[in-house]
C-alpha atoms as a PDB file:
ATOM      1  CA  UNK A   1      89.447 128.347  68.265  1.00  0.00           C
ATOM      2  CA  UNK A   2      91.397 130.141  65.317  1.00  0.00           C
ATOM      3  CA  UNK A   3      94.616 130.101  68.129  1.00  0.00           C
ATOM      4  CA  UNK A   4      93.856 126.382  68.305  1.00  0.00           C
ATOM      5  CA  UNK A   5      93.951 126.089  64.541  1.00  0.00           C
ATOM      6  CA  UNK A   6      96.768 128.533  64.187  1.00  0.00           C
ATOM      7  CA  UNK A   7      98.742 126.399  66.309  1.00  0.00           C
ATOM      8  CA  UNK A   8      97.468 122.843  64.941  1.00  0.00           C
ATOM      9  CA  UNK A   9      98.198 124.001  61.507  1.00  0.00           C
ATOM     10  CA  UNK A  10     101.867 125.154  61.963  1.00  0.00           C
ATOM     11  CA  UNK A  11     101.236 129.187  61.848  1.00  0.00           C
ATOM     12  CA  UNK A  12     100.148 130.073  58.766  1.00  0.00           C
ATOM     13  CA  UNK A  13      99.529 133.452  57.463  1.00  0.00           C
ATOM     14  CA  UNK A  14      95.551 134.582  59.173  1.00  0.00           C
ATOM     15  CA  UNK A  15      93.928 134.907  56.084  1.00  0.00           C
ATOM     16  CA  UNK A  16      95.132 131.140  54.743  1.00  0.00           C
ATOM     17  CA  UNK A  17      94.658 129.895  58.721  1.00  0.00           C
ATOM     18  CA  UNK A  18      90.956 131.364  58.640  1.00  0.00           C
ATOM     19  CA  UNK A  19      90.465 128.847  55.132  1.00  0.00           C
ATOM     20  CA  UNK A  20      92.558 125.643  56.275  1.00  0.00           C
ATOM     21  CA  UNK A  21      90.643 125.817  59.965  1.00  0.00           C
ATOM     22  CA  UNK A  22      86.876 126.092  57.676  1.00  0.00           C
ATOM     23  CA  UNK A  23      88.666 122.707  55.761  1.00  0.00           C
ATOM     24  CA  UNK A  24      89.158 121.392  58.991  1.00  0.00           C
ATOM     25  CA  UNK A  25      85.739 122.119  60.628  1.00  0.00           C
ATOM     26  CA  UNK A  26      83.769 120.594  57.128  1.00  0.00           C
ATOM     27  CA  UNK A  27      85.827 117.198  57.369  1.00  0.00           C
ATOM     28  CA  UNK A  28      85.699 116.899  61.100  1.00  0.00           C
ATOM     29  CA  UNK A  29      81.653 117.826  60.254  1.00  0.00           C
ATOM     30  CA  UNK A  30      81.242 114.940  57.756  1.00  0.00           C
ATOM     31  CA  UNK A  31      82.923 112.705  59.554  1.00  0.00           C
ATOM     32  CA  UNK A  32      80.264 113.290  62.260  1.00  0.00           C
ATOM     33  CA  UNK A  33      77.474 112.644  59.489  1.00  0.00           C
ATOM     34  CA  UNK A  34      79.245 109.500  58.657  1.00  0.00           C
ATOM     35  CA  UNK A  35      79.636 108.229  61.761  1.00  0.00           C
ATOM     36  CA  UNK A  36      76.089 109.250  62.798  1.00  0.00           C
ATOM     37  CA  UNK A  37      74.925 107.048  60.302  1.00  0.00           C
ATOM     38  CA  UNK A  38      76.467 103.763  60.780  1.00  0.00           C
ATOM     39  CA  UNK A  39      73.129 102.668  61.916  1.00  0.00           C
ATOM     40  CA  UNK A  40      71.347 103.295  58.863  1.00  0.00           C
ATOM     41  CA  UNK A  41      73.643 100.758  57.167  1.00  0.00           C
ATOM     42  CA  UNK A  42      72.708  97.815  59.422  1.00  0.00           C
ATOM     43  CA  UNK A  43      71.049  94.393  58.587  1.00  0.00           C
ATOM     44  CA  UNK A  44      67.917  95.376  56.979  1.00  0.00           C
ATOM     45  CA  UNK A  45      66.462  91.470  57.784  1.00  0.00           C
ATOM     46  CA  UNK A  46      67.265  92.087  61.956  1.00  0.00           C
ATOM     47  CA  UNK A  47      67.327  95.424  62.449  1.00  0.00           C
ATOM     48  CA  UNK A  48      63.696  97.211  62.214  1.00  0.00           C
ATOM     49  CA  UNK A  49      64.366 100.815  62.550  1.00  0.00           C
ATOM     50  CA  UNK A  50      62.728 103.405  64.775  1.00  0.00           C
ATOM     51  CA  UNK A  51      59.421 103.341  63.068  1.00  0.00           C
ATOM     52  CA  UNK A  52      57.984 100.204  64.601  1.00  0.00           C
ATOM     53  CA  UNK A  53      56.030 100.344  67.801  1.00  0.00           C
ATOM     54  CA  UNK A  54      57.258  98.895  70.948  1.00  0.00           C
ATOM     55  CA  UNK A  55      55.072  95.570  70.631  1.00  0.00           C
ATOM     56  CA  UNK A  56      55.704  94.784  67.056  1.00  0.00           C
ATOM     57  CA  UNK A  57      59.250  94.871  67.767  1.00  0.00           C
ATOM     58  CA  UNK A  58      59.228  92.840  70.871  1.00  0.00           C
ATOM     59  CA  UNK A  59      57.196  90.021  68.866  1.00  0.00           C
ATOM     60  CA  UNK A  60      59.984  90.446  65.979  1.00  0.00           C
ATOM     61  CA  UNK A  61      62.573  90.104  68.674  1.00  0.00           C
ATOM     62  CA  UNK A  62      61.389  87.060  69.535  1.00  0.00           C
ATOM     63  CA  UNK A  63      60.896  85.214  66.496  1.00  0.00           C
ATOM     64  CA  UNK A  64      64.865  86.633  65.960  1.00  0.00           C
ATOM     65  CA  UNK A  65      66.054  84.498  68.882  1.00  0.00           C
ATOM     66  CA  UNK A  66      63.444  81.585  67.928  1.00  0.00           C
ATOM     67  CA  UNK A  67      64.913  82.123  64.313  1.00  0.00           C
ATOM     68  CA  UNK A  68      68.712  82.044  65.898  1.00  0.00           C
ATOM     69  CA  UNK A  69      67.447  78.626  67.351  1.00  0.00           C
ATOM     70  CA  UNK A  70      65.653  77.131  64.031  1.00  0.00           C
ATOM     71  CA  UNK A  71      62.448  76.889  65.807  1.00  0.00           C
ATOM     72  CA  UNK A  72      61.154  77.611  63.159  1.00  0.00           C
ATOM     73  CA  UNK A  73      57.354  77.817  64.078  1.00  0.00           C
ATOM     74  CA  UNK A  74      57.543  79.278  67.097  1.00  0.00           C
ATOM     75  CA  UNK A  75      59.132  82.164  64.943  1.00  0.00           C
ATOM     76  CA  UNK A  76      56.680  82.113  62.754  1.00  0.00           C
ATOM     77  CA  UNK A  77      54.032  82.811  65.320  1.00  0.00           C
ATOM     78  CA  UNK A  78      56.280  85.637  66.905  1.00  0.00           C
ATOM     79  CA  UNK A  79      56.400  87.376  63.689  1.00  0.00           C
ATOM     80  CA  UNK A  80      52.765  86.370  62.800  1.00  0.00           C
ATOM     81  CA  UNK A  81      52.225  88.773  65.847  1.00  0.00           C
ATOM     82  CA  UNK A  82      54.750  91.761  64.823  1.00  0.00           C
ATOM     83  CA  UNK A  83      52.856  92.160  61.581  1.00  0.00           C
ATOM     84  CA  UNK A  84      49.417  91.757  63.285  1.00  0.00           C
ATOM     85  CA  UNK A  85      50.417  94.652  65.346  1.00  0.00           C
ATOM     86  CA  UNK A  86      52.242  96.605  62.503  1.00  0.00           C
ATOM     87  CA  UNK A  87      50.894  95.215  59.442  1.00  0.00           C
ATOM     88  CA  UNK A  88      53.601  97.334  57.120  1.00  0.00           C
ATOM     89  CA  UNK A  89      56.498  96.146  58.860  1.00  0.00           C
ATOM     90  CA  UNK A  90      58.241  94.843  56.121  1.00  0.00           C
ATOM     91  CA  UNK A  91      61.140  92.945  57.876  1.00  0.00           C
ATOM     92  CA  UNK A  92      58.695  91.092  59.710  1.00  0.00           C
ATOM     93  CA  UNK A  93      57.234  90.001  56.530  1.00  0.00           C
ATOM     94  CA  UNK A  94      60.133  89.085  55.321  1.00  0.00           C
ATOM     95  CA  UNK A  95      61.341  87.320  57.916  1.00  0.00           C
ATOM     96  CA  UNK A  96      57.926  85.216  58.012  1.00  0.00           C
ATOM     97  CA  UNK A  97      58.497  84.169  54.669  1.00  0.00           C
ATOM     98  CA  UNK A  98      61.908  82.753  55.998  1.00  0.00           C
ATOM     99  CA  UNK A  99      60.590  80.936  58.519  1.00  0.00           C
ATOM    100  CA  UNK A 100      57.664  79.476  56.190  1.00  0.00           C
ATOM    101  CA  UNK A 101      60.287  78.426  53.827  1.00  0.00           C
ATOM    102  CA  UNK A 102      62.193  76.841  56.414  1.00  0.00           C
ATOM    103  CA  UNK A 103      59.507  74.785  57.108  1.00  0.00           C
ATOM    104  CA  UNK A 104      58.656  74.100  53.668  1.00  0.00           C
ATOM    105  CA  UNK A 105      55.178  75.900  53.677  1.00  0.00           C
ATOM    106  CA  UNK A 106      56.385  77.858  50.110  1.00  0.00           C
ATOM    107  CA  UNK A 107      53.114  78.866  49.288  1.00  0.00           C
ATOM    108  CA  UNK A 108      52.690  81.009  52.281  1.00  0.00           C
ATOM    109  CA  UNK A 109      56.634  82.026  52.096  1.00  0.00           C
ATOM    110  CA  UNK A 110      55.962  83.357  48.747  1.00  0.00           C
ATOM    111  CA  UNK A 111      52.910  85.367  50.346  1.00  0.00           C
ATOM    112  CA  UNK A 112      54.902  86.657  53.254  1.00  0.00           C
ATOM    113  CA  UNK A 113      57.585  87.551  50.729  1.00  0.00           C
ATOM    114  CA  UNK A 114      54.956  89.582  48.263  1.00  0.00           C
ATOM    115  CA  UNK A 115      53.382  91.551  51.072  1.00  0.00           C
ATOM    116  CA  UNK A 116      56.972  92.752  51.953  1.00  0.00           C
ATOM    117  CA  UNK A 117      57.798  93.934  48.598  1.00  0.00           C
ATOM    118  CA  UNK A 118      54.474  95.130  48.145  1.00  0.00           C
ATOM    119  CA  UNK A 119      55.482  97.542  50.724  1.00  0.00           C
ATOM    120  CA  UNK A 120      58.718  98.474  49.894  1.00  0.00           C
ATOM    121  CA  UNK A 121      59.637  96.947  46.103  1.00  0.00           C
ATOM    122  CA  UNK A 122      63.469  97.773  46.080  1.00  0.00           C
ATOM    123  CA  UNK A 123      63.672  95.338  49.476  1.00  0.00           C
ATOM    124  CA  UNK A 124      67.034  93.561  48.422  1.00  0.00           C
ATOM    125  CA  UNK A 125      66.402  91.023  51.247  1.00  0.00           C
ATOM    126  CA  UNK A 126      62.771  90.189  50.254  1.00  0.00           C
ATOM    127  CA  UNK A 127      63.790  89.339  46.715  1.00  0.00           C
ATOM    128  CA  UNK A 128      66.869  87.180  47.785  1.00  0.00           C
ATOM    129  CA  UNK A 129      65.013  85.350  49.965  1.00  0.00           C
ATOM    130  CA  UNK A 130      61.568  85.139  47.112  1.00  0.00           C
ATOM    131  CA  UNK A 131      64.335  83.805  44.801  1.00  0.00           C
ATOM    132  CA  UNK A 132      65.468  81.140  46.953  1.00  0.00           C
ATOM    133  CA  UNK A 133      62.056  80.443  47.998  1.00  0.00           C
ATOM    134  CA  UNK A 134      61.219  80.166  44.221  1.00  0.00           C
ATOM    135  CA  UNK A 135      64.502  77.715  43.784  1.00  0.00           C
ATOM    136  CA  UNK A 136      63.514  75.435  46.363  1.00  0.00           C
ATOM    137  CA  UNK A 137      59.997  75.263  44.659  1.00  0.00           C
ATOM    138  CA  UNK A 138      62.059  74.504  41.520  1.00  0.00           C
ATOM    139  CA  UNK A 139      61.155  77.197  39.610  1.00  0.00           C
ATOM    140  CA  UNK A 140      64.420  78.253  38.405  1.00  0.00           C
ATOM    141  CA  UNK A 141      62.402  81.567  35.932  1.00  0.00           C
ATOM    142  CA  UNK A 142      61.081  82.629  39.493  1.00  0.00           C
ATOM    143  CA  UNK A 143      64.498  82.803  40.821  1.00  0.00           C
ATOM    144  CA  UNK A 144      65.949  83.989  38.124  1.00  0.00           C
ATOM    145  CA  UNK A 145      63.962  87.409  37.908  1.00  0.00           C
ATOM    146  CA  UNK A 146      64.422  88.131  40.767  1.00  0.00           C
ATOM    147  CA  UNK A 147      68.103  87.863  41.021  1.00  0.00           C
ATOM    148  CA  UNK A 148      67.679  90.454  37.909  1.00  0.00           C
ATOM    149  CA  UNK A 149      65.996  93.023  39.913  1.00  0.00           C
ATOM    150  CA  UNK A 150      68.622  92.102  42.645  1.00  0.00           C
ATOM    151  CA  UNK A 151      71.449  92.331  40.221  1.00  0.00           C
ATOM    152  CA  UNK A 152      70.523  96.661  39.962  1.00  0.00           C
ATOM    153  CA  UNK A 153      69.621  96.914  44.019  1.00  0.00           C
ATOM    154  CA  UNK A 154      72.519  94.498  45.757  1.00  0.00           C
ATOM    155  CA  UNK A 155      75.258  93.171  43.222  1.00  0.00           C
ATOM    156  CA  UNK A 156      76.953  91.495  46.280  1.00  0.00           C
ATOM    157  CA  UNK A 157      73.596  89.861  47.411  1.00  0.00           C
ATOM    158  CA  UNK A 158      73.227  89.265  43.711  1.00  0.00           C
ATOM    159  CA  UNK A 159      76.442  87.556  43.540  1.00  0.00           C
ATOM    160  CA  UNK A 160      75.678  84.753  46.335  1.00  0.00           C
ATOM    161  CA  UNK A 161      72.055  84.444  45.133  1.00  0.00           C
ATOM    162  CA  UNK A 162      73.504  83.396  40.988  1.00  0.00           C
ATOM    163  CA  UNK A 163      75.938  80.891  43.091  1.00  0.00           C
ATOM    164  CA  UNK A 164      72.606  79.369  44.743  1.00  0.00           C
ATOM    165  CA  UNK A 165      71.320  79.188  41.587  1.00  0.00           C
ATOM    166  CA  UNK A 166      74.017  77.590  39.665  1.00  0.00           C
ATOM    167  CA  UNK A 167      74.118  75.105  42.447  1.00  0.00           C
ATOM    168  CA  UNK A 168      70.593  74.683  42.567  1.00  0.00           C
ATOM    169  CA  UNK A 169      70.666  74.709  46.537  1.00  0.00           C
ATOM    170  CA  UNK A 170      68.563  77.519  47.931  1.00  0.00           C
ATOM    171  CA  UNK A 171      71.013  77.840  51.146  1.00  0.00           C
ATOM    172  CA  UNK A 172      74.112  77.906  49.681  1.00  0.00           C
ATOM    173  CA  UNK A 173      75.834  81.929  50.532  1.00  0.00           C
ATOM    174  CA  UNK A 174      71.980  82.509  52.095  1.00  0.00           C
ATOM    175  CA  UNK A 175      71.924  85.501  55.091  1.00  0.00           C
ATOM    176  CA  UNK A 176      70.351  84.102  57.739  1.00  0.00           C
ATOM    177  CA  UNK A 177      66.575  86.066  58.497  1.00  0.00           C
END
């Protein structure tokens, strides 16, 4: 390995190889930890993690694609089921309060959407989503704190959700579920 690095690093002197080849090993080792954890940075809203069981994820699946099609109550029953069978899944919640709101049922968006962030408070999504919910209810001082407590957790998402606001259109720069 130290030949390799000998010869990949022009032949230096053994004692400076020996230091540029530990340089080379740390980057090429947290590049590996980056990479590794692409997956931790994916859609919070779609992607549920490994810590949901096999049946609450298939019923979350499905209200996804029912979601993709704006069937909107067939995806509330599909996720109606993933948080029957894994009542602290928190996307699911989340994603139920979407598809309530779609359908104009705020008052049980606004529950879905509380049970989420009752379970995990710093959920960007859940408050985006609460704030539009609250918009569309016209209750701008709703919306409004929670785009502050989005501001500190998501200033992109924050960004889109003060345009919404301004416009007074709960869709407008929305993620979809």
């Amino acid at each position: 390995m130290l030949q390799l690095g000998a010869t990949l690093l022009g032949g230096q002197e053994p004692g400076k190889e020996r230091e540029a080849m530990r340089r080379v090993l740390v980057v090429l080792w947290l590049a590996g930890m980056v990479l590794s954890g692409v997956a931790a940075w994916a859609d919070p809203a779609t992607d549920p993690g490994t810590a949901v069981d096999g049946e609450a994820r298939r019923y979350f699946e499905q209200g996804l694609e029912y979601s993709r099609r704006n069937q909107w109550e067939l995806a509330i029953q599909a996720y109606r089921r993933a948080v029957q069978a894994e009542p602290r899944f928190v996307e699911a919640w989340t994603n139920l309060g979407y598809a309530y709101r779609k359908i104009k049922d705020y008052a049980r968006s606004v529950e879905a959407y509380q049970r989420a962030l009752s379970l995990r408070p710093d959920y960007a999504q859940a408050h985006d989503y609460l704030a539009r919910t609250y918009l569309a209810m016209g209750n701008r001082e709703g919306a409004m704190r929670h785009y502050e407590i989005l501001r500190r957790l998501d200033p992109r998402m924050a960004e889109r959700l003060l345009h919404a606001i301004q416009a007074n259109d709960p869709d407008l720069d929305s993620s979809p579920y």
